[in-house]
Protein backbone atom coordinates (compact mmCIF):
# COMPACT_ATOMS: atom_id res chain seq x y z
CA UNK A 1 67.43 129.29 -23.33
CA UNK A 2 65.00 127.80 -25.28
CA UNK A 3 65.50 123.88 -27.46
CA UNK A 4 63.77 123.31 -30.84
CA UNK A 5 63.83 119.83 -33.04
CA UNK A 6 63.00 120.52 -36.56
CA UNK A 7 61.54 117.15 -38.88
CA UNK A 8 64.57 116.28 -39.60
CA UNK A 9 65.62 115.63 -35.86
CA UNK A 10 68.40 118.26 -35.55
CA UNK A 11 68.26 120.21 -32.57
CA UNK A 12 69.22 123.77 -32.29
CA UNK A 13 69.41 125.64 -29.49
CA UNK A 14 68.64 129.47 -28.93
CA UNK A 15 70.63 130.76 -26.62
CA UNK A 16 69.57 134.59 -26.70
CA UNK A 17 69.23 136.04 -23.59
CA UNK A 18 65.38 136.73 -22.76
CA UNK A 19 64.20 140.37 -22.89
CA UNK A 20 63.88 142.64 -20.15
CA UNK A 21 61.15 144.01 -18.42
CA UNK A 22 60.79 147.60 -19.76
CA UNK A 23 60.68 149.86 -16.23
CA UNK A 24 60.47 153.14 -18.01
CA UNK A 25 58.15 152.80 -20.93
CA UNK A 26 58.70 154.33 -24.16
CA UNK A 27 62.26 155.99 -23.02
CA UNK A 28 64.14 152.46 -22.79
CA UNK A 29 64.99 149.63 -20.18
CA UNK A 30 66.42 150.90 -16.77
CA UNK A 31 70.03 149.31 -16.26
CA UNK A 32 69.34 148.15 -13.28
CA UNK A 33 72.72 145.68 -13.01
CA UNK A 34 74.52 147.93 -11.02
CA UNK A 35 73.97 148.09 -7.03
CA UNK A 36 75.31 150.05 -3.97
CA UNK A 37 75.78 149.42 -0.64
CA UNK A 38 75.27 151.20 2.48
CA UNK A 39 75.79 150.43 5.97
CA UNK A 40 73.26 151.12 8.52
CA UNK A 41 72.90 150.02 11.83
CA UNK A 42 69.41 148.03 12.80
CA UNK A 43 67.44 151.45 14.11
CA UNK A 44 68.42 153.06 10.65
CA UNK A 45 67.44 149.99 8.91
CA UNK A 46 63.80 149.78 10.48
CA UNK A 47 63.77 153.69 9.90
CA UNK A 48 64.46 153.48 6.39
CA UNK A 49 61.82 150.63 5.45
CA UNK A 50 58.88 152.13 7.71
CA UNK A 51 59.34 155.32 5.40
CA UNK A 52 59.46 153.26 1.98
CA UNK A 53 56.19 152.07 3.32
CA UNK A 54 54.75 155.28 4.06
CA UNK A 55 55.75 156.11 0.78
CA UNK A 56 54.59 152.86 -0.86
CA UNK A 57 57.71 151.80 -2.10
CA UNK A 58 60.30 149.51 -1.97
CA UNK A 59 63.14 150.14 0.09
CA UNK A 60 65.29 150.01 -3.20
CA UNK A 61 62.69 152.34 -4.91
CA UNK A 62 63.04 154.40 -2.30
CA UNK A 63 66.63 154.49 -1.37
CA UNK A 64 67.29 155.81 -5.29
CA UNK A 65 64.09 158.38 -5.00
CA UNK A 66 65.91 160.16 -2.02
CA UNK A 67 69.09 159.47 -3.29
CA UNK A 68 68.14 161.61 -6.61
CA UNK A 69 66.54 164.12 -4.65
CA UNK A 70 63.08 163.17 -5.82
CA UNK A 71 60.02 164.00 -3.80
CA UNK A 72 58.60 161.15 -2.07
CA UNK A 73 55.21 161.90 -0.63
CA UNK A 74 53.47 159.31 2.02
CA UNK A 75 50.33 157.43 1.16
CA UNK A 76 48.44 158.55 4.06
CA UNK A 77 49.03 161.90 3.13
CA UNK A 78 46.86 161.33 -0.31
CA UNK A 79 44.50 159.08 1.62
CA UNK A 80 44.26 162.42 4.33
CA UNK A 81 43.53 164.73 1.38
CA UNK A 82 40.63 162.74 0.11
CA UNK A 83 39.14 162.20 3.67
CA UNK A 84 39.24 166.12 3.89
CA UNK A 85 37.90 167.03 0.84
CA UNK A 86 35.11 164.49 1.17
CA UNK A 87 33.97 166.52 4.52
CA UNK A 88 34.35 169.24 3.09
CA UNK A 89 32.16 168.40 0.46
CA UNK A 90 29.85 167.07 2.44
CA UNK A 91 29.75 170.96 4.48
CA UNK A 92 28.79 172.25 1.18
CA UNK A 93 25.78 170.52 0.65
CA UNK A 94 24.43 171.15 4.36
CA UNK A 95 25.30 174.55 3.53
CA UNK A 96 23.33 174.50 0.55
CA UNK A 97 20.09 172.36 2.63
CA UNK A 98 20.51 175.12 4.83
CA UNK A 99 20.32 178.39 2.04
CA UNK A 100 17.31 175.91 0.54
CA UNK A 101 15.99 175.82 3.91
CA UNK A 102 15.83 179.53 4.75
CA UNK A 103 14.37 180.47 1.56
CA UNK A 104 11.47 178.05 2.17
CA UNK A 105 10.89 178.05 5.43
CA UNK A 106 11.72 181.06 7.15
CA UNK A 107 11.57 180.76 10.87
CA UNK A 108 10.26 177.19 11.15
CA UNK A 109 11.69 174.97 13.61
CA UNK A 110 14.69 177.50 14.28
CA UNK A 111 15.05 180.71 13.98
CA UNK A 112 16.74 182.14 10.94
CA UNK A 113 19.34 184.25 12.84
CA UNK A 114 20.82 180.99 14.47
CA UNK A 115 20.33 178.78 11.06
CA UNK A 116 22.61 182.55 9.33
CA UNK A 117 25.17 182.07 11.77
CA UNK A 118 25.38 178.43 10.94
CA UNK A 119 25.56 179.30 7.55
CA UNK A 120 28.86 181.53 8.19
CA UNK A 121 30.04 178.69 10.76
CA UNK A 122 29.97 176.60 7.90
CA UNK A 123 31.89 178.99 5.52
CA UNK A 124 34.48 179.64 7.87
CA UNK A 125 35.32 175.30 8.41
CA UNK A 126 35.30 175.15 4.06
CA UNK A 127 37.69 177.94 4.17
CA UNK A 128 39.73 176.59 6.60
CA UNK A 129 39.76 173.15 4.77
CA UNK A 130 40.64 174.46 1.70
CA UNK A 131 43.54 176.23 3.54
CA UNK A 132 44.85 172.78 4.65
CA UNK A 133 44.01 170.54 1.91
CA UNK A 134 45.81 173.63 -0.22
CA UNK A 135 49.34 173.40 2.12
CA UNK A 136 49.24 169.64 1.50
């Protein structure tokens, strides 16, 4: 509710209700005026917020997501995925020091048949990554 005084020193008074926040962009205002209750004892209750953490959501947020049968995912899992694909990143370019390597200097400092099977060592980890990072 806002007050204005116009020169004439009238006051009017605008008494329309102030806007709300839009929570779903360009497809309207969530009405979000309606709430539910459920009873849970205190182990449930702890339960339920450590996994709207995981998930990095509210507890109300995430209440409604399960409720809807929306998929929830944790945050460690993304942070997990990005750890994994950084190593295995970083197994590509030894891999590729290693083929730079061999071509060369044959022979030096190792020899070639140990740096080969380090090579397919290698090749078999990225596979296997990409296995895991693919199930998650």
């Amino acid at each position: 509710m806002t007050t204005r005084s116009d020169p004439n020193g009238a006051t009017a008074v605008d008494v329309t209700p102030p806007r709300r926040r839009d929570d779903r962009g360009a497809r309207g205002a969530r009405d979000r005026i309606n709430h539910l209750q459920v009873v849970v004892d205190a182990d449930e209750r702890a339960e339920i917020k450590c996994r709207a953490e995981a998930a990095g959501l509210s507890v109300s947020a995430y209440l409604r997501a399960v409720a809807l049968n929306h998929r929830t995912s944790s945050v460690l899992d993304h942070e997990a995925v990005g750890e994994l694909v950084k190593v295995a990143g970083d197994q590509g370019r030894l891999g590729g020091l290693l083929k730079l390597w061999l071509v060369d200097r044959p022979g030096q400092g190792a020899p070639e048949t140990d740096v080969r099977k380090l090579l397919e060592r290698l090749g078999d980890l990225q596979t296997t990554l990409a296995g895991i990072v693919g199930r998650l």
